[in-house]
N, C-alpha and C. Protein backbone atom coordinates (compact mmCIF):
# COMPACT_ATOMS: atom_id res chain seq x y z
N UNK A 1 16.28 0.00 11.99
CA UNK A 1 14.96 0.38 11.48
C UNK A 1 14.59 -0.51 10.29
N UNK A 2 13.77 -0.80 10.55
CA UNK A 2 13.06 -1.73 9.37
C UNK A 2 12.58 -1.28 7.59
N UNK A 3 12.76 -1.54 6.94
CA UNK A 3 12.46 -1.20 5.26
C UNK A 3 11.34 -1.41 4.84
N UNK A 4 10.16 -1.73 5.83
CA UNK A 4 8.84 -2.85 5.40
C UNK A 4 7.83 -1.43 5.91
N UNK A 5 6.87 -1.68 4.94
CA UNK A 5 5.83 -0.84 4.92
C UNK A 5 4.84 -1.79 4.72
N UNK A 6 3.52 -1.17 5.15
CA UNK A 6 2.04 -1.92 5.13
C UNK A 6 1.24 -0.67 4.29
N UNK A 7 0.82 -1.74 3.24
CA UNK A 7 -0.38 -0.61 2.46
C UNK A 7 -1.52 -0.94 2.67
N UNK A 8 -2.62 -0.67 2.61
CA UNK A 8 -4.00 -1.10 2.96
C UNK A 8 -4.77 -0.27 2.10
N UNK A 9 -5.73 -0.78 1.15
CA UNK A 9 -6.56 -0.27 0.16
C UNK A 9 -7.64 -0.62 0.80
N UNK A 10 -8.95 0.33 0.61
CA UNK A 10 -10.44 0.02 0.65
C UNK A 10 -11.02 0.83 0.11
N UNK A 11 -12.52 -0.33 -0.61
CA UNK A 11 -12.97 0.97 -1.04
C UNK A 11 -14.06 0.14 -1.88
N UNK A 12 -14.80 0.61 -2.30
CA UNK A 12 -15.87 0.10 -3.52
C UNK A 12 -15.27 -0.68 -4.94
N UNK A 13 -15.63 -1.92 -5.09
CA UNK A 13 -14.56 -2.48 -6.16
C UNK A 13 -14.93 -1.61 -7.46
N UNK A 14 -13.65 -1.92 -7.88
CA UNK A 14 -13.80 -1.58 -9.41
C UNK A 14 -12.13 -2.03 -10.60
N UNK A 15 -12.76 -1.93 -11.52
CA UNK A 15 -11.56 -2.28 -12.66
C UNK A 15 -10.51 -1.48 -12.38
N UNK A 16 -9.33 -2.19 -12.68
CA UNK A 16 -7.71 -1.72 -12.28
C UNK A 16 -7.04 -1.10 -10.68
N UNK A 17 -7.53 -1.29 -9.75
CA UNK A 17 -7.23 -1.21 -8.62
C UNK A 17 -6.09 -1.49 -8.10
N UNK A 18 -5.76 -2.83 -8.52
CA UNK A 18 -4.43 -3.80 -8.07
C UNK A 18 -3.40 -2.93 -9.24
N UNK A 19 -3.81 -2.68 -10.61
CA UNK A 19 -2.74 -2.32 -11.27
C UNK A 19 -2.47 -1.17 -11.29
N UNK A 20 -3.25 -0.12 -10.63
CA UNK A 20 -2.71 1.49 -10.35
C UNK A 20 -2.07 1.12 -9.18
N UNK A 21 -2.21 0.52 -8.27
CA UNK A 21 -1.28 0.51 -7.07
C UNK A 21 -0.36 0.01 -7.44
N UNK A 22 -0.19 -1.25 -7.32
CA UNK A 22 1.22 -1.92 -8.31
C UNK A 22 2.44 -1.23 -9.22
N UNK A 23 1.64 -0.74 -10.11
CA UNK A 23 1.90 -0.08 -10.99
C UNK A 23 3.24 1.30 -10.55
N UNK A 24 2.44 2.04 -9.65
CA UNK A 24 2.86 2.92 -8.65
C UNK A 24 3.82 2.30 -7.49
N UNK A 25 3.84 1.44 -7.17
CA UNK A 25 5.10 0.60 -6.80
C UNK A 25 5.79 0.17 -7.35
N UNK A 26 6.32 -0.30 -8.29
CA UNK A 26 6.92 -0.73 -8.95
C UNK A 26 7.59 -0.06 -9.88
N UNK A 27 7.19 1.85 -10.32
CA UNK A 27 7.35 2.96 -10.52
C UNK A 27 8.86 3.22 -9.49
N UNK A 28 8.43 3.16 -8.25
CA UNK A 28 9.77 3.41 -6.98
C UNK A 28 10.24 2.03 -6.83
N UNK A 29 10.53 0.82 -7.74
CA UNK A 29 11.40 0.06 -7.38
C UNK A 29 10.36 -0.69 -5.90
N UNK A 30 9.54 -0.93 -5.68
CA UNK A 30 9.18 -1.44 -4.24
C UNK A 30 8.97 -2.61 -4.45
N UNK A 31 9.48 -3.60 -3.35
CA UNK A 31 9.21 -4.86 -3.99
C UNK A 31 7.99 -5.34 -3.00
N UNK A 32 7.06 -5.74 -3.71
CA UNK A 32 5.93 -7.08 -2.70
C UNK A 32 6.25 -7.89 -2.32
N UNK A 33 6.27 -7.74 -0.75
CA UNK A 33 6.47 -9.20 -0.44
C UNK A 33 5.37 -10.19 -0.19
N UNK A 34 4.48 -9.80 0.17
CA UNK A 34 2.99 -10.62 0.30
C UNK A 34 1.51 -9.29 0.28
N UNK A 35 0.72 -9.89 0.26
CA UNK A 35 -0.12 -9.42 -1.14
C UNK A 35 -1.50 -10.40 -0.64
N UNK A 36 -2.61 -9.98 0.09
CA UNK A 36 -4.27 -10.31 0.61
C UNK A 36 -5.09 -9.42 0.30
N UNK A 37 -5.83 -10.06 -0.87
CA UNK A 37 -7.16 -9.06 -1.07
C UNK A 37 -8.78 -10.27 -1.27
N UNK A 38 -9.01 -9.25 -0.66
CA UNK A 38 -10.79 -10.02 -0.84
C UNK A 38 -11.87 -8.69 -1.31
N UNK A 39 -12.93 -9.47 -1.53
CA UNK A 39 -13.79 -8.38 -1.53
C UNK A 39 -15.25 -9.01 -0.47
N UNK A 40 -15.77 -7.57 -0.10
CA UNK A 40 -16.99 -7.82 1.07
C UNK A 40 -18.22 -7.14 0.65
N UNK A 41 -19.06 -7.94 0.02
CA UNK A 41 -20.13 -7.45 -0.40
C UNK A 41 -19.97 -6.21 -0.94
N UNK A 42 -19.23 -6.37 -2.09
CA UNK A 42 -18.52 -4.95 -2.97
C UNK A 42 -17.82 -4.25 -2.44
N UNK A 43 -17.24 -4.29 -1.71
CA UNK A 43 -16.10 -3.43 -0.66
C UNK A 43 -14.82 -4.54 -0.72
N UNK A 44 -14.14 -4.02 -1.62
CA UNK A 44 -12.70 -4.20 -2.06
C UNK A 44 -11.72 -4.43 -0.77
N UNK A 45 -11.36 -4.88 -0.27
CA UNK A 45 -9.98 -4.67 0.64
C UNK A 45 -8.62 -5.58 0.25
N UNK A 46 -7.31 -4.71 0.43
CA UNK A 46 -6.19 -5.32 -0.12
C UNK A 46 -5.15 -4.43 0.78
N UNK A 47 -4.15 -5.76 1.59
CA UNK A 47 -3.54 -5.63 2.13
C UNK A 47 -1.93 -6.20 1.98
N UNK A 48 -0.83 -5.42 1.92
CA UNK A 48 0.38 -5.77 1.00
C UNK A 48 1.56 -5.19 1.85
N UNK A 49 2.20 -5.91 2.28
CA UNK A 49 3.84 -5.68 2.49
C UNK A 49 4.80 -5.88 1.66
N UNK A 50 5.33 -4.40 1.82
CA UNK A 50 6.62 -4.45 1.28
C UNK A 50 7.41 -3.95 1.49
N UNK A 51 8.75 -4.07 1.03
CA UNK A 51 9.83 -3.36 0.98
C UNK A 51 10.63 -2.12 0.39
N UNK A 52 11.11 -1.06 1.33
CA UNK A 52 12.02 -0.09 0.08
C UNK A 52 12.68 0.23 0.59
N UNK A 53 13.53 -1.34 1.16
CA UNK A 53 14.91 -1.34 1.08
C UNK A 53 16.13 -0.51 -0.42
N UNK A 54 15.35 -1.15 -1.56
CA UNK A 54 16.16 -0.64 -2.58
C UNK A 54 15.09 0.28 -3.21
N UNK A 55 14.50 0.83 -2.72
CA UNK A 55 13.88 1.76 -3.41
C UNK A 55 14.13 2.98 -4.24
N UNK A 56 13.67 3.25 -5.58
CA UNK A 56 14.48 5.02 -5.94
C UNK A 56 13.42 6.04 -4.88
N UNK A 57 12.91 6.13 -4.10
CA UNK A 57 12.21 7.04 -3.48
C UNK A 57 12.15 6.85 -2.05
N UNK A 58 12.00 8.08 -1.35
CA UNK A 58 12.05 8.05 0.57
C UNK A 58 10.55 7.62 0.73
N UNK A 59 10.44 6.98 2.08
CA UNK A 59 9.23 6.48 2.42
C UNK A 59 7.86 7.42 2.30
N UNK A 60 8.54 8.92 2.17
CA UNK A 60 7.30 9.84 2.22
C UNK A 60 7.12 10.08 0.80
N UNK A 61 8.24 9.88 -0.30
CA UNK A 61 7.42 10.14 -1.83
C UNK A 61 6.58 8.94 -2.12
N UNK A 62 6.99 7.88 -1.56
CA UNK A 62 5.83 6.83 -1.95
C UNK A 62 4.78 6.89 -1.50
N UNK A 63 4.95 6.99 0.24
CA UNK A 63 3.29 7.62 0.36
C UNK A 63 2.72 8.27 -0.36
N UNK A 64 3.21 9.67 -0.81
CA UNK A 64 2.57 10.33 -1.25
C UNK A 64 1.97 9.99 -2.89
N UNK A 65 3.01 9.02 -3.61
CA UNK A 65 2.25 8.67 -4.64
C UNK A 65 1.44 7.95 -4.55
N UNK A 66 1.41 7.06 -3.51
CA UNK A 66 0.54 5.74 -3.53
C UNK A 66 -0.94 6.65 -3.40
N UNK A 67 -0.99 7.29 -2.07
CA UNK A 67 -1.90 8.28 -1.46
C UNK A 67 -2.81 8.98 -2.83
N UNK A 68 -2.31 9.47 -3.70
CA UNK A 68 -2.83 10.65 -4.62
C UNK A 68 -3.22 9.37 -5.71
N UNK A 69 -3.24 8.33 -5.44
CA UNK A 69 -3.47 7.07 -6.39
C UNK A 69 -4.77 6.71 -5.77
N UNK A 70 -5.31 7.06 -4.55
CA UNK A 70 -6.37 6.26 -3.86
C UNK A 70 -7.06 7.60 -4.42
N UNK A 71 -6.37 8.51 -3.89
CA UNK A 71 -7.42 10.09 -4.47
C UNK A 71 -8.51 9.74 -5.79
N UNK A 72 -7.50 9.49 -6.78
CA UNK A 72 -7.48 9.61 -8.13
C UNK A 72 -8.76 9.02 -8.17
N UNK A 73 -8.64 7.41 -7.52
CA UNK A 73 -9.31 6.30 -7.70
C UNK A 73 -10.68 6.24 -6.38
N UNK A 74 -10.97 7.38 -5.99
CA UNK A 74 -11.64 7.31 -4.65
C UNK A 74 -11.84 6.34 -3.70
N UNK A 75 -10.32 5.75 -3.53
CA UNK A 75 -10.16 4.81 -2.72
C UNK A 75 -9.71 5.28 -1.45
N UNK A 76 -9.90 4.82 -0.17
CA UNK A 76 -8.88 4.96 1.19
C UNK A 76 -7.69 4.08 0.89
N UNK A 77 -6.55 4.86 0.37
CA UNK A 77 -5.17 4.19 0.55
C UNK A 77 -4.64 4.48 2.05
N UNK A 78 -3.90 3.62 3.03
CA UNK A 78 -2.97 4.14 3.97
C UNK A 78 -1.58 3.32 3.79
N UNK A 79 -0.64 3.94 4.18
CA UNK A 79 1.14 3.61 3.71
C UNK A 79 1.13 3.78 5.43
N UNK A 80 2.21 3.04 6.04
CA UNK A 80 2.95 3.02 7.26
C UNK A 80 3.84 2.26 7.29
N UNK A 81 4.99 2.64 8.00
CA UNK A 81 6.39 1.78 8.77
C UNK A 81 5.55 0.48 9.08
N UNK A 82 6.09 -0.44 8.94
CA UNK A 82 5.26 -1.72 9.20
C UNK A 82 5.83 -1.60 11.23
N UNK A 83 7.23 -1.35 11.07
CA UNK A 83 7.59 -1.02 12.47
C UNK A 83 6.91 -0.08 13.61
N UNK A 84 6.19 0.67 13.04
CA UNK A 84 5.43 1.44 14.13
C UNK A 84 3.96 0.74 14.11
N UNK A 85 3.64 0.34 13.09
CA UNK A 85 2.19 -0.43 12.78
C UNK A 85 2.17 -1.79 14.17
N UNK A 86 3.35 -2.67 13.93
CA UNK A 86 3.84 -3.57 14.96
C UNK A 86 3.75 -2.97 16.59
N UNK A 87 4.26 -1.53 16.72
CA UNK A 87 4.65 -1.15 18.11
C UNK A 87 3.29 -0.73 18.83
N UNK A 88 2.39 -0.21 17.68
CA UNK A 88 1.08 0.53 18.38
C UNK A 88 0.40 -0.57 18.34
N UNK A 89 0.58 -2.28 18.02
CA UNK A 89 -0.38 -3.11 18.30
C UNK A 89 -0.02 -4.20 18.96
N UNK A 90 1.41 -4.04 19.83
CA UNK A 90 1.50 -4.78 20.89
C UNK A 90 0.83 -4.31 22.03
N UNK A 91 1.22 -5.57 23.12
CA UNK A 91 0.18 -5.42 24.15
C UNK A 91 1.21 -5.39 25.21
């Protein structure tokens, strides 16, 4: 089983976005491995793999912090197994 998760932010830009998420990763030890954000006619999107292989937290407390971080920030956060993300988009 794989250690790699996919986060995906969207949402209306605004100040500190990258550093409440980050922030909140790096909280559980998660490391970035790569890291794409743009913005679309004010619509923020940021897309980031990583790892928690060595993480202090199970894949579901990070969701859940990352998650209550998009709340906070009225952003759409989503967290997934990068491994099932991969399986539901083969052909």
């Amino acid at each position: 089983m794989s250690d790699q998760i996919l986060v995906t932010v969207s949402g209306v830009d605004k100040i500190g976005i990258v550093a409440k998420v980050t922030a909140t990763l790096a909280k559980y030890e998660v490391n970035i491995e790569d890291i794409k954000q743009t913005l679309m006619q004010g619509h923020f999107v940021m897309f980031m793999l990583c790892n928690i292989e060595n993480s202090k937290g199970t894949f579901k407390e990070i969701k859940e912090a990352i998650t209550s971080i998009g709340t906070e920030m009225g952003m759409e956060i989503w967290v997934q197994k990068k491994e099932i993300f991969d399986n539901m988009h083969r052909i």
